[in-house]
N, C-alpha and C. Protein backbone atom coordinates (compact mmCIF):
# COMPACT_ATOMS: atom_id res chain seq x y z
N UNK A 1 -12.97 5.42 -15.29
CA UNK A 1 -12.95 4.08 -14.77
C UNK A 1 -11.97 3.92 -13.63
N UNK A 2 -12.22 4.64 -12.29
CA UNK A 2 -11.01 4.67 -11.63
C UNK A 2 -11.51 3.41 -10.64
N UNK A 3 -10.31 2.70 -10.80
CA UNK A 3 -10.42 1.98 -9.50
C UNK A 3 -10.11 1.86 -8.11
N UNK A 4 -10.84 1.86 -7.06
CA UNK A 4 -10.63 2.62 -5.65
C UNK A 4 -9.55 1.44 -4.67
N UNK A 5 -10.03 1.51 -3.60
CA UNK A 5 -9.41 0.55 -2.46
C UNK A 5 -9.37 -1.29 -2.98
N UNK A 6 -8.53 -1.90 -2.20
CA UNK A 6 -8.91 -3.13 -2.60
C UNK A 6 -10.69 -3.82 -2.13
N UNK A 7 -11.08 -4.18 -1.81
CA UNK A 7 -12.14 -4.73 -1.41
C UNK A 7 -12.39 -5.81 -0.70
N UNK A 8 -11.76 -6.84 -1.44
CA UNK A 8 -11.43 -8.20 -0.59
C UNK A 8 -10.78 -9.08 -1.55
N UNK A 9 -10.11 -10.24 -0.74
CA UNK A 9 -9.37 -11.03 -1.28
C UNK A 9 -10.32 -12.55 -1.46
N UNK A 10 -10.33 -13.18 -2.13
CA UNK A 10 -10.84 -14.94 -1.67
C UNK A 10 -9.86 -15.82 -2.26
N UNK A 11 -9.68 -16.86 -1.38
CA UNK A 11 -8.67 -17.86 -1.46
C UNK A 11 -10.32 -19.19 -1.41
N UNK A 12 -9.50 -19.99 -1.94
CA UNK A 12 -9.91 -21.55 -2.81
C UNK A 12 -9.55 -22.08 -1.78
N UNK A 13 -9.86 -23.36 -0.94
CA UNK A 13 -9.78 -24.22 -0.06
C UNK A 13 -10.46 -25.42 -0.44
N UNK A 14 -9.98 -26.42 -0.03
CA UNK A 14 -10.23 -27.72 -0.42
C UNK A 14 -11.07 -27.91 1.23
N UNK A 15 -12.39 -28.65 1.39
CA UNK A 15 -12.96 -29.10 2.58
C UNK A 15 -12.64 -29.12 3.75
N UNK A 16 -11.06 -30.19 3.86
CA UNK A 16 -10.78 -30.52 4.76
C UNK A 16 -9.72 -29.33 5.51
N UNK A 17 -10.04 -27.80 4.98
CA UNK A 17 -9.16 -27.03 5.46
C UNK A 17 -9.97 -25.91 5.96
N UNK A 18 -11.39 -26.23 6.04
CA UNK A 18 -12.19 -25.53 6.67
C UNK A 18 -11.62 -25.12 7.58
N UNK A 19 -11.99 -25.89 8.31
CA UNK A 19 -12.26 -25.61 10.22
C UNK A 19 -11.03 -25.13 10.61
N UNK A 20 -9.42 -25.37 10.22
CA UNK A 20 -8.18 -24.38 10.40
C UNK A 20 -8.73 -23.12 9.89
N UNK A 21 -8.56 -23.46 8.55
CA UNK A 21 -8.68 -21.99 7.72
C UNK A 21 -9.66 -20.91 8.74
N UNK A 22 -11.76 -21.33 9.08
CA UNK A 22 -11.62 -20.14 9.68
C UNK A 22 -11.39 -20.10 11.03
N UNK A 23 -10.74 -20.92 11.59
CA UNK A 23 -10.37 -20.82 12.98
C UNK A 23 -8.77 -19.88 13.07
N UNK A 24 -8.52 -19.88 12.34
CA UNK A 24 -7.24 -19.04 12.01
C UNK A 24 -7.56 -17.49 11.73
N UNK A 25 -8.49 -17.24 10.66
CA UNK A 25 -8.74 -16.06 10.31
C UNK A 25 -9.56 -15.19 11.89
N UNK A 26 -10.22 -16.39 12.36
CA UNK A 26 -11.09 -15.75 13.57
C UNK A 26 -10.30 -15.36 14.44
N UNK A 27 -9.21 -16.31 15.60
CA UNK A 27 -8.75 -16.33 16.14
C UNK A 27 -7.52 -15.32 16.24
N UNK A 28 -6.95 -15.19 15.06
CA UNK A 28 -5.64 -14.93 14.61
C UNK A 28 -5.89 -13.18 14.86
N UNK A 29 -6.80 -13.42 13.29
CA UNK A 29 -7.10 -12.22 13.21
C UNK A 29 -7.68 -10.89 13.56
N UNK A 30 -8.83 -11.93 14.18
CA UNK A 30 -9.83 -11.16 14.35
C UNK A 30 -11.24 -11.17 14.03
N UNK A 31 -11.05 -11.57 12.79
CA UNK A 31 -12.13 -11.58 11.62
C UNK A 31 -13.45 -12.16 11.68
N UNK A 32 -14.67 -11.36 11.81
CA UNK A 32 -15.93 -12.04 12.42
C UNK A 32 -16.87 -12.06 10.78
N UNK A 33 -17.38 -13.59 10.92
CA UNK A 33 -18.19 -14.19 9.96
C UNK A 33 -19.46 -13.36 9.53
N UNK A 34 -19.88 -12.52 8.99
CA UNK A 34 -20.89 -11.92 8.15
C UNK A 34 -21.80 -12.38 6.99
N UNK A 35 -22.76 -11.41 6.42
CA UNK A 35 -23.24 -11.84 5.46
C UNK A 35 -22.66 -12.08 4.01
N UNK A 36 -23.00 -13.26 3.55
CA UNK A 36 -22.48 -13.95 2.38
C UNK A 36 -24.43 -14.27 1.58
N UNK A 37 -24.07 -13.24 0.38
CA UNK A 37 -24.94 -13.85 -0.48
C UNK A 37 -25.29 -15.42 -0.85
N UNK A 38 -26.95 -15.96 -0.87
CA UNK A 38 -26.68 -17.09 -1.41
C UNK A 38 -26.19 -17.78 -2.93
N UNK A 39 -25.15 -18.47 -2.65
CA UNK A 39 -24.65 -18.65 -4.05
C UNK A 39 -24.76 -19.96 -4.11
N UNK A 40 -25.95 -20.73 -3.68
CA UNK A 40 -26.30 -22.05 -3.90
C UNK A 40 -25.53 -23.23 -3.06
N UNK A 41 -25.99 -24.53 -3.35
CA UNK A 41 -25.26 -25.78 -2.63
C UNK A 41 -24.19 -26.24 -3.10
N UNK A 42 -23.79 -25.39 -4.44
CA UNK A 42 -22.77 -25.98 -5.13
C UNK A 42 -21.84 -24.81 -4.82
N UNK A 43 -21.39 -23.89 -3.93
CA UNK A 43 -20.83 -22.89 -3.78
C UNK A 43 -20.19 -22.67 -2.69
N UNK A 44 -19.92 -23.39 -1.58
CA UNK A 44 -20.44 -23.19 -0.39
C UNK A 44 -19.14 -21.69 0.19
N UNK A 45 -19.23 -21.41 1.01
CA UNK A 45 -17.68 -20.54 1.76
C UNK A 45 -18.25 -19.50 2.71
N UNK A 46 -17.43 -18.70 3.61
CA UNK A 46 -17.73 -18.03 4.41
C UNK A 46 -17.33 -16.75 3.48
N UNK A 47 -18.08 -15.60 4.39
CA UNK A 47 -17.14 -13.82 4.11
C UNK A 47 -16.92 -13.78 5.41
N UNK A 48 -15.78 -13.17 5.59
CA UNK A 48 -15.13 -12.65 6.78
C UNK A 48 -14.67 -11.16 7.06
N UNK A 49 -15.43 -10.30 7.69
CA UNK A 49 -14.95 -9.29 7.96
C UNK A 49 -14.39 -8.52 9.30
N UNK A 50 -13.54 -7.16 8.89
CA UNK A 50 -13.21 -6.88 9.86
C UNK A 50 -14.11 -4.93 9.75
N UNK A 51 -14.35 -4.46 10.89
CA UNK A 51 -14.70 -3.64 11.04
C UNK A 51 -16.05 -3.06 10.11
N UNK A 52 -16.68 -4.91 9.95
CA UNK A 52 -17.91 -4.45 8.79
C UNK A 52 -17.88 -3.91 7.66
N UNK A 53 -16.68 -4.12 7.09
CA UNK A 53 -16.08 -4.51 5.79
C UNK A 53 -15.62 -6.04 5.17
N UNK A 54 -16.53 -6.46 4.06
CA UNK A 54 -15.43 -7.59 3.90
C UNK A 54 -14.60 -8.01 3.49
N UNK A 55 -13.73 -8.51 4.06
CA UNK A 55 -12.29 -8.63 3.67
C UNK A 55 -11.24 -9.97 2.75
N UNK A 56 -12.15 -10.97 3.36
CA UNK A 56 -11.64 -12.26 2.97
C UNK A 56 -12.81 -13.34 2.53
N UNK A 57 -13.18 -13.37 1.17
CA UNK A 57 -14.24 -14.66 0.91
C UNK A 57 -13.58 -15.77 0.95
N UNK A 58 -13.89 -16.99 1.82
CA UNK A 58 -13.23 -17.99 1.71
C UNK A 58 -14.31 -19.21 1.02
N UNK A 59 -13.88 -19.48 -0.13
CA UNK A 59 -14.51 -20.69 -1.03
C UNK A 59 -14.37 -21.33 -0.88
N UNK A 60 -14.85 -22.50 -0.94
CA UNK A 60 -14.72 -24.36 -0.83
C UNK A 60 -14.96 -25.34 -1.82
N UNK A 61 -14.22 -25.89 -2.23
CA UNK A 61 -14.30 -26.52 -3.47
C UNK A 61 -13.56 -28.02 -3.18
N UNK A 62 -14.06 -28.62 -4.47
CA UNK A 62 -13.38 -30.27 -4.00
C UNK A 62 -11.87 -30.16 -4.93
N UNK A 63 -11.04 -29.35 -4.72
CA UNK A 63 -9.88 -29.55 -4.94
C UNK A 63 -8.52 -30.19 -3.62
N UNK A 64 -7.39 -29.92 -4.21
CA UNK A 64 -6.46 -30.94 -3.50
C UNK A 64 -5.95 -29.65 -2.47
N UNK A 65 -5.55 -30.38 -1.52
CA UNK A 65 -4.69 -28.93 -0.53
C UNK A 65 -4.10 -28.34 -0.95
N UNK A 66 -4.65 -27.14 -0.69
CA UNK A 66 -3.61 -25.69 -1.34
C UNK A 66 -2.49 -25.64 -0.20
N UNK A 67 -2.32 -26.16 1.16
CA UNK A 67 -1.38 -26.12 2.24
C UNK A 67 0.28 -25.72 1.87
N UNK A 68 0.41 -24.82 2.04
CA UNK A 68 2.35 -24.77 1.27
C UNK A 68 2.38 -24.35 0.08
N UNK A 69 1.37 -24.21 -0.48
CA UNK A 69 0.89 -23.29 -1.91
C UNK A 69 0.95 -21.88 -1.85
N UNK A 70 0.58 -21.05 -2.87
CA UNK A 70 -0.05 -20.12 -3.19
C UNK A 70 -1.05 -20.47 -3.85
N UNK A 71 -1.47 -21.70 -3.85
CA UNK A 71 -2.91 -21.98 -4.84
C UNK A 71 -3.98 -21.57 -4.80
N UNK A 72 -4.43 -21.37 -3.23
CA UNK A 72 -5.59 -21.13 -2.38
C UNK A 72 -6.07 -19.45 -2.56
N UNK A 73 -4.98 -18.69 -3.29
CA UNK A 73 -5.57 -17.48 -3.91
C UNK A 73 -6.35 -17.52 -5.65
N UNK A 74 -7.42 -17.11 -5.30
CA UNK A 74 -8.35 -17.01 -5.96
C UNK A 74 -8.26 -15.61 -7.14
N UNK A 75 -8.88 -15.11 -6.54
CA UNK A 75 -8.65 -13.23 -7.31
C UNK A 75 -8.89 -12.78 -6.30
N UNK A 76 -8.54 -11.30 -6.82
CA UNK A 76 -8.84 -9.90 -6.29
C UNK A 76 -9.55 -8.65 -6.41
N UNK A 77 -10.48 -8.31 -5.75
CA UNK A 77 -11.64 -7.73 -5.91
C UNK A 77 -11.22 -6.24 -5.21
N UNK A 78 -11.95 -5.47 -6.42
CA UNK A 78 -11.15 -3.66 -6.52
C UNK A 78 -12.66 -2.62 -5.96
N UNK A 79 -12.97 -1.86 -5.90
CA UNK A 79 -13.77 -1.23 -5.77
C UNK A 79 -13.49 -0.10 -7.00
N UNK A 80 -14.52 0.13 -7.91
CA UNK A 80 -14.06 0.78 -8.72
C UNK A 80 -15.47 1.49 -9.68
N UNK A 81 -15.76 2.90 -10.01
CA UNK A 81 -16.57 3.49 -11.02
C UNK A 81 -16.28 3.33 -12.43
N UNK A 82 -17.59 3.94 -13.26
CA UNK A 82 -17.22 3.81 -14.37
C UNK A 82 -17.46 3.00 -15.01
N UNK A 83 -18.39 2.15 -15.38
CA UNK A 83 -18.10 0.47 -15.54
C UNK A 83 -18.52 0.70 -17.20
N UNK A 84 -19.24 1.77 -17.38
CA UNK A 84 -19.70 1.85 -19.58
C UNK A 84 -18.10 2.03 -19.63
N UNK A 85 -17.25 3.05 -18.97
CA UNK A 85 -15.85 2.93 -19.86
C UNK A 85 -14.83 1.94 -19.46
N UNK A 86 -14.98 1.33 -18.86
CA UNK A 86 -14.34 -0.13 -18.45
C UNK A 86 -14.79 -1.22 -19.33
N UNK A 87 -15.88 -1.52 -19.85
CA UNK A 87 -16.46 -2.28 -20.81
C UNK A 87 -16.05 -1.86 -21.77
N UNK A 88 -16.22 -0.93 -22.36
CA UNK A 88 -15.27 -0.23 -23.78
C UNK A 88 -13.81 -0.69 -23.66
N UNK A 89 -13.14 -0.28 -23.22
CA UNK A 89 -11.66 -0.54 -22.57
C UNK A 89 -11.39 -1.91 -22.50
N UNK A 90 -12.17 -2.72 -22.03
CA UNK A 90 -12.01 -4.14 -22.11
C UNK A 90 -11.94 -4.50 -23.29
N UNK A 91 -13.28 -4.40 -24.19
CA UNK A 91 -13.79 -4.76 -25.31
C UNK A 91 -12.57 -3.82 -26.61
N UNK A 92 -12.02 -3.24 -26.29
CA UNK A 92 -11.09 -2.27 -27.43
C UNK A 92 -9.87 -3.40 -26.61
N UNK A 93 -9.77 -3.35 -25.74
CA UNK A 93 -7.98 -4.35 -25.90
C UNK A 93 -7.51 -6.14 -25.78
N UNK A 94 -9.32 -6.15 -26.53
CA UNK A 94 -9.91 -7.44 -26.39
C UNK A 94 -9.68 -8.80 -25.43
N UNK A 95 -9.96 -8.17 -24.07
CA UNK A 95 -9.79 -9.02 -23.02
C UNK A 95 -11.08 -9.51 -22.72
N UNK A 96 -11.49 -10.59 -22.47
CA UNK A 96 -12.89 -11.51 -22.45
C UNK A 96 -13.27 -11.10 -20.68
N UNK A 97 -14.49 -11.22 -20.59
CA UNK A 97 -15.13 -10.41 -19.32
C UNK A 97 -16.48 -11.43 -18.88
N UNK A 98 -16.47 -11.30 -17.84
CA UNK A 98 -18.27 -11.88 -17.76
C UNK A 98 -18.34 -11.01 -16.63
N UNK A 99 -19.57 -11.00 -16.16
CA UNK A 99 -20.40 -9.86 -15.12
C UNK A 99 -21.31 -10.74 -14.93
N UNK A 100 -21.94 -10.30 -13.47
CA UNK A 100 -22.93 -10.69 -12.77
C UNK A 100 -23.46 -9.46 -11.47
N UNK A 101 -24.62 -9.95 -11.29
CA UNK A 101 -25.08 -9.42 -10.20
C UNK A 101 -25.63 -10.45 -9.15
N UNK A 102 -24.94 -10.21 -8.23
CA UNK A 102 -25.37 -11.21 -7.26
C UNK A 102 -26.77 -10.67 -6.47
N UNK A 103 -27.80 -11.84 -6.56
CA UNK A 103 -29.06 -11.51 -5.65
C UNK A 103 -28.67 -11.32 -3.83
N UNK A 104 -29.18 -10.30 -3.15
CA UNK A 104 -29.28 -9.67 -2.28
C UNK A 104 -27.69 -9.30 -2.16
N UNK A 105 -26.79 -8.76 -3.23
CA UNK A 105 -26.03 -8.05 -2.86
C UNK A 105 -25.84 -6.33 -3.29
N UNK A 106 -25.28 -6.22 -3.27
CA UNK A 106 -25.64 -4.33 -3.39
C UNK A 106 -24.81 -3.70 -4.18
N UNK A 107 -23.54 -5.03 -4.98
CA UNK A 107 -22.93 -4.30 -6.14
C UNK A 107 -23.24 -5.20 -7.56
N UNK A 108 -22.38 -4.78 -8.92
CA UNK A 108 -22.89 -4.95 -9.77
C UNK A 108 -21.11 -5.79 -10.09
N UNK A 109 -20.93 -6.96 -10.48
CA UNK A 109 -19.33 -7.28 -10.93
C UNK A 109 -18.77 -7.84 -12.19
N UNK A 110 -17.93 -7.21 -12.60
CA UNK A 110 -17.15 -7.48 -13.90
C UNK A 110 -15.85 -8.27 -13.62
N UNK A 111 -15.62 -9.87 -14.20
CA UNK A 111 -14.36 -10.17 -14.26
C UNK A 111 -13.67 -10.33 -15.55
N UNK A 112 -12.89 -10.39 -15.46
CA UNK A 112 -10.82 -10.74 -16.19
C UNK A 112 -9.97 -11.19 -15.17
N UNK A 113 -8.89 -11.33 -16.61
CA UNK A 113 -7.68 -11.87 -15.97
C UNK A 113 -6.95 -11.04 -16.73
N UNK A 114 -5.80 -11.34 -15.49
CA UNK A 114 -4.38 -10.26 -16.04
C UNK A 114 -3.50 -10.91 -17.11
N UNK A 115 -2.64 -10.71 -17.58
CA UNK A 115 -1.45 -11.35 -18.19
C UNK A 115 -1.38 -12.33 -17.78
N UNK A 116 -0.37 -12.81 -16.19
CA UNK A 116 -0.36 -13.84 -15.62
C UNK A 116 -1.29 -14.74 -15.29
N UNK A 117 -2.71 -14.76 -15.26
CA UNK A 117 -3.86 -15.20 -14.79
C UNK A 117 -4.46 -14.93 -13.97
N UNK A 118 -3.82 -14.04 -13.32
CA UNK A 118 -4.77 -13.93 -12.08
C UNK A 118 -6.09 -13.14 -12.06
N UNK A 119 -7.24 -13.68 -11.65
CA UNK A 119 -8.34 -13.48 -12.08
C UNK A 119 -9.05 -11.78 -10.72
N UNK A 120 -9.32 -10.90 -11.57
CA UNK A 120 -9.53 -9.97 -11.06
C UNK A 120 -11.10 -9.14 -11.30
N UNK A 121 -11.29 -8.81 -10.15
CA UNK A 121 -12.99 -8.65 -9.55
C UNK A 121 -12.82 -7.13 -9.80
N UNK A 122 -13.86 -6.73 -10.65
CA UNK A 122 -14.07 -4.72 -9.67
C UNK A 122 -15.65 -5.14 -9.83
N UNK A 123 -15.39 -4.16 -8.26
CA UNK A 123 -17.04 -4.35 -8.12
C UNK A 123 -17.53 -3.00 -8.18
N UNK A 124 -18.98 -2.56 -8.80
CA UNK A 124 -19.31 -1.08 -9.11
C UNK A 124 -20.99 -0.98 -8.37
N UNK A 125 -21.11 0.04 -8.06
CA UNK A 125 -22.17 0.02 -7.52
C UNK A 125 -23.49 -0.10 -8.36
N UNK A 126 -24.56 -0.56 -7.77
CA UNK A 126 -25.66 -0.84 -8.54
C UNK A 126 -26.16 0.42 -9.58
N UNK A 127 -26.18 1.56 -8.99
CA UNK A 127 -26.29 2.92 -9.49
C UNK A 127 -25.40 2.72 -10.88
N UNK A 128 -24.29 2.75 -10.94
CA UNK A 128 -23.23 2.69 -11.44
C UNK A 128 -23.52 1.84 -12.66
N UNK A 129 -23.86 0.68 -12.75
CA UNK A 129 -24.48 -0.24 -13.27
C UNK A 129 -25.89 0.27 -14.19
N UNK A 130 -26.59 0.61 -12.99
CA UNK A 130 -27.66 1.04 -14.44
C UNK A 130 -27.81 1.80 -15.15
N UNK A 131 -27.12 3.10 -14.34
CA UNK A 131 -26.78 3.55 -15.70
C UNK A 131 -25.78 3.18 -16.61
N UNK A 132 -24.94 2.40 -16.86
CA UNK A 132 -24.31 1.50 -18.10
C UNK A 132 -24.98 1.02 -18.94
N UNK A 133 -26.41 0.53 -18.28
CA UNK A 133 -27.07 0.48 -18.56
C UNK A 133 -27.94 0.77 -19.68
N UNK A 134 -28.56 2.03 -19.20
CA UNK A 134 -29.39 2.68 -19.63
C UNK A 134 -28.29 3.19 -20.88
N UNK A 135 -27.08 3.41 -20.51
CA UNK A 135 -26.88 4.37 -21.77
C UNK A 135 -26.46 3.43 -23.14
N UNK A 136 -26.62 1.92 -23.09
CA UNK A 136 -27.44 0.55 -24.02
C UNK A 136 -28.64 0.48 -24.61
N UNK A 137 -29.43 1.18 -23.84
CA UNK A 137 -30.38 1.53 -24.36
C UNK A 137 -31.11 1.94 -25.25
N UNK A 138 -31.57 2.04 -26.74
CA UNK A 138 -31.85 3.11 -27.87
C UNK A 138 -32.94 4.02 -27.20
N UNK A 139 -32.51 5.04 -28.05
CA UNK A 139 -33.45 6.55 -27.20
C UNK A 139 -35.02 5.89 -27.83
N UNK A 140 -35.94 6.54 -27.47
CA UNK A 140 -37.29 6.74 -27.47
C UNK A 140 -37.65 7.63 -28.09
């Protein structure tokens, strides 16, 4: 179950911090707007990458300004194999998990939280995934 590079970060933003927020990341950074799976009308946010990697999901939600916070961090998303012994591992040191697969995206994701809360992403490849899969499966 090794987990690789970071992947990306997403920070929580309240509406009215749009248009700074990605005029900052663009400007500042660099960072050019890419593809973002649809995750409905109730979801809304940009991905931002650099060098066609993405780096920064920025979410939008009707909360209060994160401005002068650390609020506006969300979790952190790992790149990582392995995911049948990561589920074991979870499930043996009884930390609660949910997973999803996002439609038209190309990985498979498991979350938790740490001690402190902070809520943490590994994402595994689809491959990776089915066979976890499959090995759920009863033989034939």
């Amino acid at each position: 179950m090794p987990v690789g590079l970071v992947h990306h970060f997403n920070i929580v933003i309240a509406p009215a911090q749009a248009e700074e927020t990605l005029r900052f990341y663009r400007e500042v950074l660099g960072l050019e707007e890419g593809f973002r799976p649809d995750f409905g009308p109730t979801r809304p946010g940009w991905w931002l990458y650099a060098g066609g990697h993405p780096v920064l999901h920025v979410s939008v939600r009707n909360v209060a300004s994160t401005k002068g916070t650390t609020g506006s961090f969300d979790h952190i998303a790992l790149r990582a194999t392995g995911l049948a012994d990561m589920r074991a591992l979870l499930k043996r040191c009884g930390i609660p998990f949910e997973e999803q697969r996002v439609d038209d995206n190309t990985v498979h994701q498991i979350f938790f939280h740490d001690p402190n809360g902070l809520r943490v992403e590994l994402d595994y490849e689809l491959s990776d995934a089915e066979a976890a899969d499959a090995a759920l499966m009863p033989a034939r």
